[in-house]
Protein backbone atom coordinates (compact mmCIF):
# COMPACT_ATOMS: atom_id res chain seq x y z
CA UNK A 1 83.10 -17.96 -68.98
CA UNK A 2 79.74 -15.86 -69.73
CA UNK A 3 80.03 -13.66 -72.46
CA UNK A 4 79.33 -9.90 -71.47
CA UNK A 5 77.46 -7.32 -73.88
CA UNK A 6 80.08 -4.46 -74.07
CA UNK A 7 79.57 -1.26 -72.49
CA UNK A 8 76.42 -2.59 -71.19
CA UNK A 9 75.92 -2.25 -67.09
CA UNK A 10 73.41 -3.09 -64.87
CA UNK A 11 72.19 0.53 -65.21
CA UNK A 12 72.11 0.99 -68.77
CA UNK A 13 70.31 -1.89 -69.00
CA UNK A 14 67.86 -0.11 -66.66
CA UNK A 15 67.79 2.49 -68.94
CA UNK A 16 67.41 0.74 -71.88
CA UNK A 17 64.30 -1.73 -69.94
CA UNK A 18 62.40 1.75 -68.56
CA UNK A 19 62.37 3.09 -72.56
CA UNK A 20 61.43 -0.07 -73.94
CA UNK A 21 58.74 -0.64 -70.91
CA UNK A 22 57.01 2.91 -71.75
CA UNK A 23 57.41 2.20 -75.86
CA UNK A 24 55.11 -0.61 -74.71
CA UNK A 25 51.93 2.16 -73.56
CA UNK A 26 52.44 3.37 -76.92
CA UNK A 27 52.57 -0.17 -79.12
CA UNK A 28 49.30 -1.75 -77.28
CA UNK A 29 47.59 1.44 -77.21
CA UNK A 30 47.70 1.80 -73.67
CA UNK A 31 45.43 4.70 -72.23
CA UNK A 32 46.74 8.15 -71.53
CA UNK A 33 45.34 11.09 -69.54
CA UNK A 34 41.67 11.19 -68.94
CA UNK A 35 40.13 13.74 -71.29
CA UNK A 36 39.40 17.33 -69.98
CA UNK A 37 35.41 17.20 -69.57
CA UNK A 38 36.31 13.51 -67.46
CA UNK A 39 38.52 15.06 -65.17
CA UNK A 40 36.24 18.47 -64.45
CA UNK A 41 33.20 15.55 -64.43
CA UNK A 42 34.90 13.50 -61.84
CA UNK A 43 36.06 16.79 -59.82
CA UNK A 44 32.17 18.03 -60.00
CA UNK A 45 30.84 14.80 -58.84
CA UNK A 46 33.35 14.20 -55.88
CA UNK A 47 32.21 17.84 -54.77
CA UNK A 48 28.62 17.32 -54.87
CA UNK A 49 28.09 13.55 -54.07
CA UNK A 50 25.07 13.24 -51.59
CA UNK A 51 25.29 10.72 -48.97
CA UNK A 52 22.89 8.21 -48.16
CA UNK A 53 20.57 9.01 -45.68
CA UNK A 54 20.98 5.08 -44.14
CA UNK A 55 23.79 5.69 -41.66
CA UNK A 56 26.11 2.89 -40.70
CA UNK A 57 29.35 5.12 -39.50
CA UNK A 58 28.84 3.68 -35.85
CA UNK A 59 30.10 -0.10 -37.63
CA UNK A 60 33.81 -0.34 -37.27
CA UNK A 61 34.58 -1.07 -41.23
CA UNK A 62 38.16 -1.99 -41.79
CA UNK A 63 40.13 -2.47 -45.30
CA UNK A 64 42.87 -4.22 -46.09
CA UNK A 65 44.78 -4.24 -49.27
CA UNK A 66 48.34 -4.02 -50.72
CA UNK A 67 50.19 -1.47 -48.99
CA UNK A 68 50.66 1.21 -51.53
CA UNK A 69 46.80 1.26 -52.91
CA UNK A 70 44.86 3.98 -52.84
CA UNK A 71 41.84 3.01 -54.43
CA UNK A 72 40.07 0.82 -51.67
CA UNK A 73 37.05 -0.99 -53.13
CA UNK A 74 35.94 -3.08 -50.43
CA UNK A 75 35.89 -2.05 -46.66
CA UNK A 76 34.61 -5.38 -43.88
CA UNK A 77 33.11 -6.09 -40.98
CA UNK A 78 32.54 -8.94 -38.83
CA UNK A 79 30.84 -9.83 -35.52
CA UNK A 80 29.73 -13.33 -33.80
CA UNK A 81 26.43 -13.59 -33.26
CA UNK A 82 24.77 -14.37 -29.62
CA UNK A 83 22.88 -17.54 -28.99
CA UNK A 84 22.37 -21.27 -29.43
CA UNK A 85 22.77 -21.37 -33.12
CA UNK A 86 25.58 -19.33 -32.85
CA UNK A 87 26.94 -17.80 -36.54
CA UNK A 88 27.96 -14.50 -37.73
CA UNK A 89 26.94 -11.49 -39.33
CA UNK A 90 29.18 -9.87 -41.94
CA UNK A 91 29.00 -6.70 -43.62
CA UNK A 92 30.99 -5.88 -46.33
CA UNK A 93 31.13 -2.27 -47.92
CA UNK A 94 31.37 -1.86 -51.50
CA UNK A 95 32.58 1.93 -53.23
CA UNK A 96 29.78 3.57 -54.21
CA UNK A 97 31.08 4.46 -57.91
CA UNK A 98 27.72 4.66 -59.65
CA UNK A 99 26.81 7.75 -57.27
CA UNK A 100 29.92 9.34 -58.88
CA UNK A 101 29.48 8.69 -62.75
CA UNK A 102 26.90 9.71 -64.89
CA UNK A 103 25.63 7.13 -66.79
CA UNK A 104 26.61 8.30 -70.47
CA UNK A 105 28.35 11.30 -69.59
CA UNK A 106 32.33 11.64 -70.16
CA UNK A 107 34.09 9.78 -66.93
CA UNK A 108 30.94 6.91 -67.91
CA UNK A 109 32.50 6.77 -71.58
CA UNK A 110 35.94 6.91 -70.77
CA UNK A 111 35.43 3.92 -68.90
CA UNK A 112 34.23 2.22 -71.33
CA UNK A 113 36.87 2.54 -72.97
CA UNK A 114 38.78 1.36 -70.40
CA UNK A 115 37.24 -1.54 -69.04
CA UNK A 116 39.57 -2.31 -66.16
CA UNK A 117 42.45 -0.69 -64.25
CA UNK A 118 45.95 -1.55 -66.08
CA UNK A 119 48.71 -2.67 -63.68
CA UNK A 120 51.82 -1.45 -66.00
CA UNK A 121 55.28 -1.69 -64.82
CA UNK A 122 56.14 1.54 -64.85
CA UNK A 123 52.58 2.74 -63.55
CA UNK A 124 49.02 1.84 -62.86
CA UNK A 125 46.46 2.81 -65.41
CA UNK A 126 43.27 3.55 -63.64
CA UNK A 127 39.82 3.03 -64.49
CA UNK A 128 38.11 6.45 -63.28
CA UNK A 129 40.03 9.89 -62.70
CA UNK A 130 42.19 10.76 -59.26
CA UNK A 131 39.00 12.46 -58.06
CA UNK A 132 36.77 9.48 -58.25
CA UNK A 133 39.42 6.47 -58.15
CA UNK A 134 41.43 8.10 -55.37
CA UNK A 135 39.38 10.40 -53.63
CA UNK A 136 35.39 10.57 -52.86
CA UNK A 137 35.04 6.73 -54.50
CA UNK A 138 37.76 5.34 -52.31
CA UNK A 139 37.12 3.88 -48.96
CA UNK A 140 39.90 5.39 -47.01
CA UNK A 141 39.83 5.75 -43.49
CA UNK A 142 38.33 8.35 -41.36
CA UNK A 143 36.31 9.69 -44.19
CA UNK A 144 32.48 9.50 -44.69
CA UNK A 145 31.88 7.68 -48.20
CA UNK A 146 28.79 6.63 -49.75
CA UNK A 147 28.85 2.73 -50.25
CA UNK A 148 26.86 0.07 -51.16
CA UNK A 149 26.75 -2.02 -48.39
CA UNK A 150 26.28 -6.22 -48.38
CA UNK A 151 24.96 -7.53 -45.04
CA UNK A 152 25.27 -11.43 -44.86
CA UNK A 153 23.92 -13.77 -41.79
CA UNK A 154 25.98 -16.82 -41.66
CA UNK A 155 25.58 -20.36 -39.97
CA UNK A 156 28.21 -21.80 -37.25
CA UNK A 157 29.71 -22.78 -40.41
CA UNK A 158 29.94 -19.65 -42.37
CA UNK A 159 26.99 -20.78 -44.95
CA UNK A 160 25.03 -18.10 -45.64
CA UNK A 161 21.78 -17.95 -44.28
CA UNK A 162 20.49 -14.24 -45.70
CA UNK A 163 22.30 -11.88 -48.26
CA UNK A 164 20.98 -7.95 -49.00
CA UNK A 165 22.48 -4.91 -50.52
CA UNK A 166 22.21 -1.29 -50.04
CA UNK A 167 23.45 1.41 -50.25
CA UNK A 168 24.77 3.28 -46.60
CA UNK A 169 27.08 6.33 -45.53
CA UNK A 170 30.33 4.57 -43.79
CA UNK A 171 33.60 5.57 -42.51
CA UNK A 172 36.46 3.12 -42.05
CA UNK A 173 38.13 3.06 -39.17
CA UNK A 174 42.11 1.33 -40.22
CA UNK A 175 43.28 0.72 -43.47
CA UNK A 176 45.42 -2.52 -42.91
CA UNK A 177 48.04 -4.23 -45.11
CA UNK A 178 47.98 -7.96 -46.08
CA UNK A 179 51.19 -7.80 -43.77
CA UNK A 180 50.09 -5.61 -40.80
CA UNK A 181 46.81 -7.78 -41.01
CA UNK A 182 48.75 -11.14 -40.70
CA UNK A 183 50.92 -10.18 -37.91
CA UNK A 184 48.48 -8.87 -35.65
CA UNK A 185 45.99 -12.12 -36.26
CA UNK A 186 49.09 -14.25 -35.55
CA UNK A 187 50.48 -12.57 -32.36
CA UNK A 188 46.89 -12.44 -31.17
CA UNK A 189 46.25 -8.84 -30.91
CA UNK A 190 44.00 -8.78 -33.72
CA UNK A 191 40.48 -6.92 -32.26
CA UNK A 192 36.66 -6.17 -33.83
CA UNK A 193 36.05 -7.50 -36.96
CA UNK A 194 39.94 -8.45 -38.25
CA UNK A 195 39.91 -11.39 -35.09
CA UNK A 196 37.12 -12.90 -36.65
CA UNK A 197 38.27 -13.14 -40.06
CA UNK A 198 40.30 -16.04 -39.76
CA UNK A 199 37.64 -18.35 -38.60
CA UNK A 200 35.34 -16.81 -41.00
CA UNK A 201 37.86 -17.33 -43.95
CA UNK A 202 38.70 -20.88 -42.96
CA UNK A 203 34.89 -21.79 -42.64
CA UNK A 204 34.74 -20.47 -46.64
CA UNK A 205 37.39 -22.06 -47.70
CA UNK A 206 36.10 -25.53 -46.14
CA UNK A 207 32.73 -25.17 -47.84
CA UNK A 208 34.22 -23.91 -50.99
CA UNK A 209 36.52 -27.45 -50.69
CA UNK A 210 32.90 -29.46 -50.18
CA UNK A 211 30.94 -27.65 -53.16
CA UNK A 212 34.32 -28.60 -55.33
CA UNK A 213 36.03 -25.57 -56.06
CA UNK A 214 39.26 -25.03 -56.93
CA UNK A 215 42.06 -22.52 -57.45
CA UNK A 216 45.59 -22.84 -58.78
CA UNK A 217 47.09 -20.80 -55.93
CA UNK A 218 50.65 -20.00 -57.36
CA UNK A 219 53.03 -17.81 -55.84
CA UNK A 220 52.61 -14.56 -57.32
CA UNK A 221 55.16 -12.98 -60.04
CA UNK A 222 55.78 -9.66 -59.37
CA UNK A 223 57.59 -6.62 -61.09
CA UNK A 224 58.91 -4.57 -58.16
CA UNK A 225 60.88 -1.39 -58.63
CA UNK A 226 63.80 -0.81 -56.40
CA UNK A 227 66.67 1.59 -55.96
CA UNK A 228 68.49 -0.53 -58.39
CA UNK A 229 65.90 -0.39 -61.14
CA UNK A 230 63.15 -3.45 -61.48
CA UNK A 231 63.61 -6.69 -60.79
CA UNK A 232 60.83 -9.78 -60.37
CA UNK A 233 59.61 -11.52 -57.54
CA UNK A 234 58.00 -14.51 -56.84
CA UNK A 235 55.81 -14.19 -53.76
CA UNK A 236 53.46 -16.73 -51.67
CA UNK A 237 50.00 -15.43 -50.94
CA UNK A 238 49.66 -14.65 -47.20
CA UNK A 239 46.83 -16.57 -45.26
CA UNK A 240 44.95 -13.60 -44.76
CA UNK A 241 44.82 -12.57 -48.69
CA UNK A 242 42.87 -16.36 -49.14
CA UNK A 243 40.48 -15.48 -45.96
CA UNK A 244 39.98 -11.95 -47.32
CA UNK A 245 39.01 -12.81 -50.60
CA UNK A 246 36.70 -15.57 -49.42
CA UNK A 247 34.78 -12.64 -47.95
CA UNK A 248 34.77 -11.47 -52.02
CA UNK A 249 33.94 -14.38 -52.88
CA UNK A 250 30.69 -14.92 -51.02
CA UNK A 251 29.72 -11.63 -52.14
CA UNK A 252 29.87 -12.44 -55.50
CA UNK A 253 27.74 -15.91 -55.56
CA UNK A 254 25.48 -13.71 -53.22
CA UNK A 255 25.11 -11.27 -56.56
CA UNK A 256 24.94 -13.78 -59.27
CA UNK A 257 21.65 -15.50 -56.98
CA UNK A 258 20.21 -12.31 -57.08
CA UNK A 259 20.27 -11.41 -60.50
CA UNK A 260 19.39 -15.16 -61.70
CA UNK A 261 16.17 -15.16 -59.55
CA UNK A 262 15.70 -11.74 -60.66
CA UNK A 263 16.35 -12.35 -64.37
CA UNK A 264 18.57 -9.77 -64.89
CA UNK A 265 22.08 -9.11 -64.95
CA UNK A 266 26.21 -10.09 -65.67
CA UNK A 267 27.47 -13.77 -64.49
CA UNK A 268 31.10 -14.40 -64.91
CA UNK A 269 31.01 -17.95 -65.98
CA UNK A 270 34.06 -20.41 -66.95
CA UNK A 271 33.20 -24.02 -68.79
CA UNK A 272 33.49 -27.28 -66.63
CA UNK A 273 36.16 -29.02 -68.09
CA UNK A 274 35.66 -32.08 -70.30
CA UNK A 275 36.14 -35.47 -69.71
CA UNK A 276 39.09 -35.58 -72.30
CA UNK A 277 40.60 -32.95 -70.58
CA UNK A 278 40.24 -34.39 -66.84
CA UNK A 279 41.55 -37.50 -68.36
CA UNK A 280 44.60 -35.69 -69.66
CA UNK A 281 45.11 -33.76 -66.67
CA UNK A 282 44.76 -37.11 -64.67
CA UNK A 283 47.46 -38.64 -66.90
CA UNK A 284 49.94 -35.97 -66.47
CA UNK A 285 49.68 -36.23 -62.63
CA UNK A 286 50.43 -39.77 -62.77
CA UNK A 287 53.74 -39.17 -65.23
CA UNK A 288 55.40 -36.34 -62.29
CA UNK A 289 54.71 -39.01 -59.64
CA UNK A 290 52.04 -36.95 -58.14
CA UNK A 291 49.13 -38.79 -59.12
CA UNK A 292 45.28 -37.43 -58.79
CA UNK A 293 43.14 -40.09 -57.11
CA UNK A 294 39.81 -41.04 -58.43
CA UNK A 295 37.67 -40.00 -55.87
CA UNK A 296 39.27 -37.01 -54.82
CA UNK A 297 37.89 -33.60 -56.38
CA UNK A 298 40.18 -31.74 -58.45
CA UNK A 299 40.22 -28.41 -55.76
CA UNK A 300 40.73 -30.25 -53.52
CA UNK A 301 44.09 -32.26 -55.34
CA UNK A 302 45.54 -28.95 -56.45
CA UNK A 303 44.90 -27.65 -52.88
CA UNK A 304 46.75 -30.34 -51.16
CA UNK A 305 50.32 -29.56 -53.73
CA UNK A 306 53.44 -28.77 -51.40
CA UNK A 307 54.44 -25.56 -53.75
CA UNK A 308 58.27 -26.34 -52.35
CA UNK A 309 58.00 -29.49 -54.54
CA UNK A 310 59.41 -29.22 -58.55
CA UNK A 311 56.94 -31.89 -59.40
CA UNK A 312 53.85 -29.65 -57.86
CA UNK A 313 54.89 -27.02 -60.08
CA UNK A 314 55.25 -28.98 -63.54
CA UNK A 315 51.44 -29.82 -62.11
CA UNK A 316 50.02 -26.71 -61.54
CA UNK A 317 51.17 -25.81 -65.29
CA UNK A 318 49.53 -28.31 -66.45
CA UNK A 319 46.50 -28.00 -64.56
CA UNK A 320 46.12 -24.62 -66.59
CA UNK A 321 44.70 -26.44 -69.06
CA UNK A 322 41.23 -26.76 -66.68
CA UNK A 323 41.00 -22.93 -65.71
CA UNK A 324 40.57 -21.72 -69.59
CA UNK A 325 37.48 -20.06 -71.05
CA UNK A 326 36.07 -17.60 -68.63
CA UNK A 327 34.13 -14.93 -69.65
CA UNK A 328 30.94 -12.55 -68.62
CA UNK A 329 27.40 -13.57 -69.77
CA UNK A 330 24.48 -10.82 -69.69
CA UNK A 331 20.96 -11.59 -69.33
CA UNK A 332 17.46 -9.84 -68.89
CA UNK A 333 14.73 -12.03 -69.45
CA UNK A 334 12.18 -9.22 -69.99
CA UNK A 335 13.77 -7.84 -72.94
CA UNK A 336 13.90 -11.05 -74.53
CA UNK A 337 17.53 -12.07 -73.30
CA UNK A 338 17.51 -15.21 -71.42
CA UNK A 339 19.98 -16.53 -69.02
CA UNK A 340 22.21 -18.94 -69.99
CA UNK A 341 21.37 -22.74 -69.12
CA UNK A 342 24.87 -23.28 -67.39
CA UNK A 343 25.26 -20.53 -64.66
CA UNK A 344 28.70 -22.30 -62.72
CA UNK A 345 31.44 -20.61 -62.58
CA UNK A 346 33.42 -24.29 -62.47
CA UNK A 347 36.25 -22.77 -60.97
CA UNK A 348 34.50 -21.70 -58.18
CA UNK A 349 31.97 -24.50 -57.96
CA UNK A 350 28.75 -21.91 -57.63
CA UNK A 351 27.17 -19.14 -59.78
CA UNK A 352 29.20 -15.81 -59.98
CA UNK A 353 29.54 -12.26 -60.43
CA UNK A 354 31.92 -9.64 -60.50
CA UNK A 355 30.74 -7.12 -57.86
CA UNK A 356 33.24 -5.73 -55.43
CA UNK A 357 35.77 -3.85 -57.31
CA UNK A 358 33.80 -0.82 -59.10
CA UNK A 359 37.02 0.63 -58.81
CA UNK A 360 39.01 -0.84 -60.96
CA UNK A 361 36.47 -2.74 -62.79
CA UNK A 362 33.95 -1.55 -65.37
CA UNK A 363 31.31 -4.55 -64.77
CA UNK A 364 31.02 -4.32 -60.83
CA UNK A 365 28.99 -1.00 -61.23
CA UNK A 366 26.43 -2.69 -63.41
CA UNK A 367 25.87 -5.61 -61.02
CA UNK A 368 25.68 -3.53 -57.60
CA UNK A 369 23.20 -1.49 -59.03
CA UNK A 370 20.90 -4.56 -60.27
CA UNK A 371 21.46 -6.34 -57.11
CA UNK A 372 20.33 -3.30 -54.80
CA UNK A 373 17.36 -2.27 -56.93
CA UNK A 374 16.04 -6.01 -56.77
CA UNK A 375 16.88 -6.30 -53.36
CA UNK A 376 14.64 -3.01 -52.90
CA UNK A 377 11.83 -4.07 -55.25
CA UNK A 378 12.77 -1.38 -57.49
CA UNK A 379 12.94 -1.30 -60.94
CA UNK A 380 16.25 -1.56 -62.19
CA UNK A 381 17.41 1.33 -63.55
CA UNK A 382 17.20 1.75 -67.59
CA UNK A 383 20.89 2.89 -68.05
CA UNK A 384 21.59 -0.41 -66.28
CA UNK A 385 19.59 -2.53 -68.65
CA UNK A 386 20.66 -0.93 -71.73
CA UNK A 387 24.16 -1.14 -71.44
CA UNK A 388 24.17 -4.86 -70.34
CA UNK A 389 24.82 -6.20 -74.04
CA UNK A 390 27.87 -4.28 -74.33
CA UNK A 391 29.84 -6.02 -71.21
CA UNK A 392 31.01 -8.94 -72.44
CA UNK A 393 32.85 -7.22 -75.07
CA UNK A 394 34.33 -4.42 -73.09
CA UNK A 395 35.18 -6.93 -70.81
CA UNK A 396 36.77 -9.32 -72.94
CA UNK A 397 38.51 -6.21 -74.77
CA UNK A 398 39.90 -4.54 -71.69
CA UNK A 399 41.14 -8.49 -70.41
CA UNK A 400 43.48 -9.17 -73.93
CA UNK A 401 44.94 -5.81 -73.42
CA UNK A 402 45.99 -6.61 -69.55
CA UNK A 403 47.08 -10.18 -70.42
CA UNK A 404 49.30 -8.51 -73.29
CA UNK A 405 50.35 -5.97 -70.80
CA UNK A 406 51.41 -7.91 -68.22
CA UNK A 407 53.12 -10.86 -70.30
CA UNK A 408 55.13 -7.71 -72.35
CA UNK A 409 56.07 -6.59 -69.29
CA UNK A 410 57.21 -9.17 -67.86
CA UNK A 411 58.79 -10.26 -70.55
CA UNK A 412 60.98 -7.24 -70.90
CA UNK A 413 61.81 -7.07 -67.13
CA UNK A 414 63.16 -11.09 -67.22
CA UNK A 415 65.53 -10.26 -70.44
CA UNK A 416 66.85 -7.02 -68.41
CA UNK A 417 67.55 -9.49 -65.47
CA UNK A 418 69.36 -11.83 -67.64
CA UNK A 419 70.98 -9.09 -70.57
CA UNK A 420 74.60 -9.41 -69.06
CA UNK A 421 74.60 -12.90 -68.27
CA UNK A 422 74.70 -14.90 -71.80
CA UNK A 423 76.58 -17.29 -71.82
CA UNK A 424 75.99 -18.74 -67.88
CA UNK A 425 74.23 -21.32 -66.70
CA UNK A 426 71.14 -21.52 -64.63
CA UNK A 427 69.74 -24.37 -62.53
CA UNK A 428 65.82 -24.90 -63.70
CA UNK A 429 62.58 -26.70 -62.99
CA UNK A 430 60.82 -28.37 -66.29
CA UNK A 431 57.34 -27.17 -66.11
CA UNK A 432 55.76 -28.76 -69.05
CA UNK A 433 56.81 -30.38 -73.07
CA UNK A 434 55.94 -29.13 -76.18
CA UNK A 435 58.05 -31.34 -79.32
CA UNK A 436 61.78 -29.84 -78.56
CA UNK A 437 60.75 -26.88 -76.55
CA UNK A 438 60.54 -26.93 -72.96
CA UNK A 439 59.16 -23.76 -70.54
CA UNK A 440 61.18 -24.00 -67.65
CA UNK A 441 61.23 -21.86 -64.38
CA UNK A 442 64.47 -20.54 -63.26
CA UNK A 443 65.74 -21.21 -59.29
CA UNK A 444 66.79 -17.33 -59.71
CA UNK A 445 66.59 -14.98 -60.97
CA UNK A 446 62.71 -15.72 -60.96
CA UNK A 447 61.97 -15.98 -64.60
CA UNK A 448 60.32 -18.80 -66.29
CA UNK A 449 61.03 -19.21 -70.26
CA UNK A 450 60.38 -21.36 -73.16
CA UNK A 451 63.87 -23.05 -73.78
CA UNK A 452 65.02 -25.44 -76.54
CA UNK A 453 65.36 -28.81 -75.00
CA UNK A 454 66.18 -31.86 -77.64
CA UNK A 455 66.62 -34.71 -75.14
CA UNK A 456 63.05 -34.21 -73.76
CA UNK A 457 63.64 -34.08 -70.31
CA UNK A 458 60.50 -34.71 -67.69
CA UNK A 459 58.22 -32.24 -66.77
CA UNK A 460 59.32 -31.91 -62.93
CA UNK A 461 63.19 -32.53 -63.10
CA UNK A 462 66.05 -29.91 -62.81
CA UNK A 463 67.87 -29.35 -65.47
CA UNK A 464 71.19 -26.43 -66.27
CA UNK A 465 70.28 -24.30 -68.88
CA UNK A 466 72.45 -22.12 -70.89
CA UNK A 467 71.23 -18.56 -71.91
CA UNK A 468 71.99 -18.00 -75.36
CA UNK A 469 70.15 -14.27 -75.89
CA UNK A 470 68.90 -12.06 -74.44
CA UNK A 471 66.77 -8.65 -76.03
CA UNK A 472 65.46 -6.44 -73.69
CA UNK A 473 63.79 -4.38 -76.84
CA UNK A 474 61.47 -7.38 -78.03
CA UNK A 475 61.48 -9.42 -74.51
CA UNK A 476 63.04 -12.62 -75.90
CA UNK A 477 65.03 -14.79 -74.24
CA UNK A 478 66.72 -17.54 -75.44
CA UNK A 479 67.62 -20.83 -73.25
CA UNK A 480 69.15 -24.44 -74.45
CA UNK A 481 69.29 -27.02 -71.97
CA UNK A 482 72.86 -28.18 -71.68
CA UNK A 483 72.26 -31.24 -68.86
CA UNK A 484 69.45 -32.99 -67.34
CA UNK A 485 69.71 -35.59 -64.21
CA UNK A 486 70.03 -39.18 -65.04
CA UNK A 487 66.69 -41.23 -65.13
């Protein structure tokens, strides 16, 4: 029978899990309130922010985003275009968040600080004050914002043809969820641009599988709060969320070409991956009975997994190993700062740049003011140029701290899930081997964990596991696997 912790209920060990998760803020030196002067800044600037004189608030812009944000980056729209060649134009809308900070001044420092919006579980952790992040910056519907807006021509096949940037009043029309999005493409009722997006996204995501890219597409793990405290979920990706961000995508390599033939700017780059490490990859495939053919492209491999299977999964943990060292490189070739000689992003098969969440990302303001002053012929502004060294490191900074965030989180929640079940056993998939350690992924609750596992049993088989401990103070967990199939 499972030993119970005395005294200990499901709610306590709420209790105890909502202390430890806000102990966490304090331990990683999580951001608090936004200083004073950043607050009254933001305030000032959302009062007196002066539109663009460029008027696009006759295109029907749509968002769509998780249903409970409120800091909308990106706003789309799509039509087909008329004649024999056929194609589409796109425009996508970007927030307009260097009209609202002042380069240097106190909401511009604060986010420096910051780097990046922090998703904690007990709260998000925004980049730039209510006023800005929520309010005048955000692209919610029915309101005239200030945005800087892409406008893409694309072939019959969604290559694009032309790419500019500039900057536009807008007002959205809908602001969609992933769900609401989904339904209404499915059923058919979908109108404007949304009825378009799903050939669009398809067409990207066919020339993104003939350039070679590639994407691990796991089902999400998410902390959700409930009425009976928080719990984790694992959650598939709908359609629309892949078409949506191919539209992000695009934008992106549309940035990095800019500021390469421009020879200035921020590339987010990751490494191709060896040889050695294809090889290894190649060889793990082959020992879970999925095995990566030779001439097929590694994208396009991962791609084709059946996420239901155990085996896929043990295979997307290893392929980990090829998605590792990604990073921001900064360039400006007239102050002496070249580019670098490899400008893939491997992962994506094309050069990159972050560009469509100013938001909740420090670097996206820097490249969508580079991109629109070079698609204007204007000189780039100096603020711009100046602070270009100083990415990377904010960048890479501001990434450590949401890793740590969001494995200390998650962590904690798993130990809650499992505090008053030591002693039970759990069915589990192997994921990968390391000497007598195995991590493992729960059938449910959905929590994977590191687990001590002397018979070595095969990355891809089911195994019980017994929980030994669980600490809902530190996060730990401790699993033993108990019985394994027969080979």
């Amino acid at each position: 029978m499972p030993t119970r912790r005395p005294h200990v209920t499901a709610s306590a060990a709420q209790t105890e899990l909502a202390a430890t998760l806000a102990e966490l803020r304090i331990s990683l030196e999580l951001p608090g309130d936004f200083p004073e002067d950043a607050v009254a800044e933001a305030v000032r600037a959302a009062a007196h922010l002066e539109l663009p004189q460029h008027d696009l608030t006759d295109v029907e812009f749509v968002t769509i985003d998780p249903p409970t944000a409120t800091d909308l980056d990106q706003a789309m729209h799509i039509e087909a275009l008329q004649g024999p060649a056929g194609g589409f134009r796109v425009r996508y809308a970007i927030a307009d968040v260097p009209a609202l900070v002042s380069p240097g001044g106190a909401v511009d420092r604060e986010a420096r600080v910051r780097g990046q919006t922090l998703y904690a579980a007990d709260g998000r952790i925004p980049l730039h004050p209510p006023a800005i992040g929520d309010g005048a910056g955000s692209l919610l519907p029915d309101a005239l914002r200030s945005a800087y807006v892409w406008d893409f021509t694309l072939a019959a096949d969604a290559a694009v043809r032309s790419a500019t940037v500039q900057r536009a009043r807008i007002r959205s029309r809908a602001r969609l969820s992933y769900a609401e999005a989904q339904r209404s493409i499915d059923d058919g009722t979908a109108s404007g641009p949304l009825a378009l997006l799903k050939p669009v996204g398809l067409a990207r995501i066919e020339l993104e599988r003939r350039r070679g890219g590639a994407s691990l597409n796991s089902p999400d793990e998410e902390i959700v709060l409930g009425p009976d405290g928080y719990t984790l979920r694992r959650r598939e990706p709908l359609p629309v969320e892949d078409w949506n961000a191919q539209l992000s995508l695009m934008t992106g390599m549309a940035a990095a070409g800019i500021m390469i033939a421009g020879g200035v700017g921020i590339l987010r780059t990751m490494p191709t991956p060896s040889e050695d490490e294809f090889a290894s990859f190649r060889r793990q495939t082959i020992a879970l009975g999925l095995p990566w053919p030779e001439t097929q492209p590694y994208g396009e491999y991962l791609r084709a997994l059946d996420r239901q299977n155990p085996a896929a999964l043990a295979v997307l943990q290893a392929a980990t190993s090829l998605f590792r060292g990604a990073g921001y490189v900064a360039f400006d070739t007239a102050a002496g700062l070249p580019a670098p000689r490899d400008t893939i992003q491997s992962a994506i098969a094309a050069p990159y740049a972050h560009t469509t969440a100013p938001l909740r990302r420090l670097v996206d303001r820097w490249s969508l003011v580079i991109c629109a002053a070079l698609c204007a012929g204007d000189a780039v502004p100096e603020w711009a140029r100046h602070g270009l060294t100083e990415l990377p490191s904010i960048m890479a900074a501001s990434a450590r701290r949401a890793s740590e965030l969001d494995a200390a989180s998650v962590n904690r929640v798993e130990a809650a899930l499992l505090s008053d079940d030591v002693g039970r056993r759990f069915e589990a998939t192997v994921l990968s081997l390391r000497g007598e350690s195995a991590r493992v992924q729960l059938a449910s609750p959905a929590v994977t964990a590191e687990c001590h596992a002397p018979r070595h049993p095969s990355p891809g088989s089911r195994v019980s596991v017994l929980l030994l401990a669980a600490d809902i103070a530190s996060g730990s967990v401790r699993f033993e696997v108990v019985e394994q199939p027969a080979r």
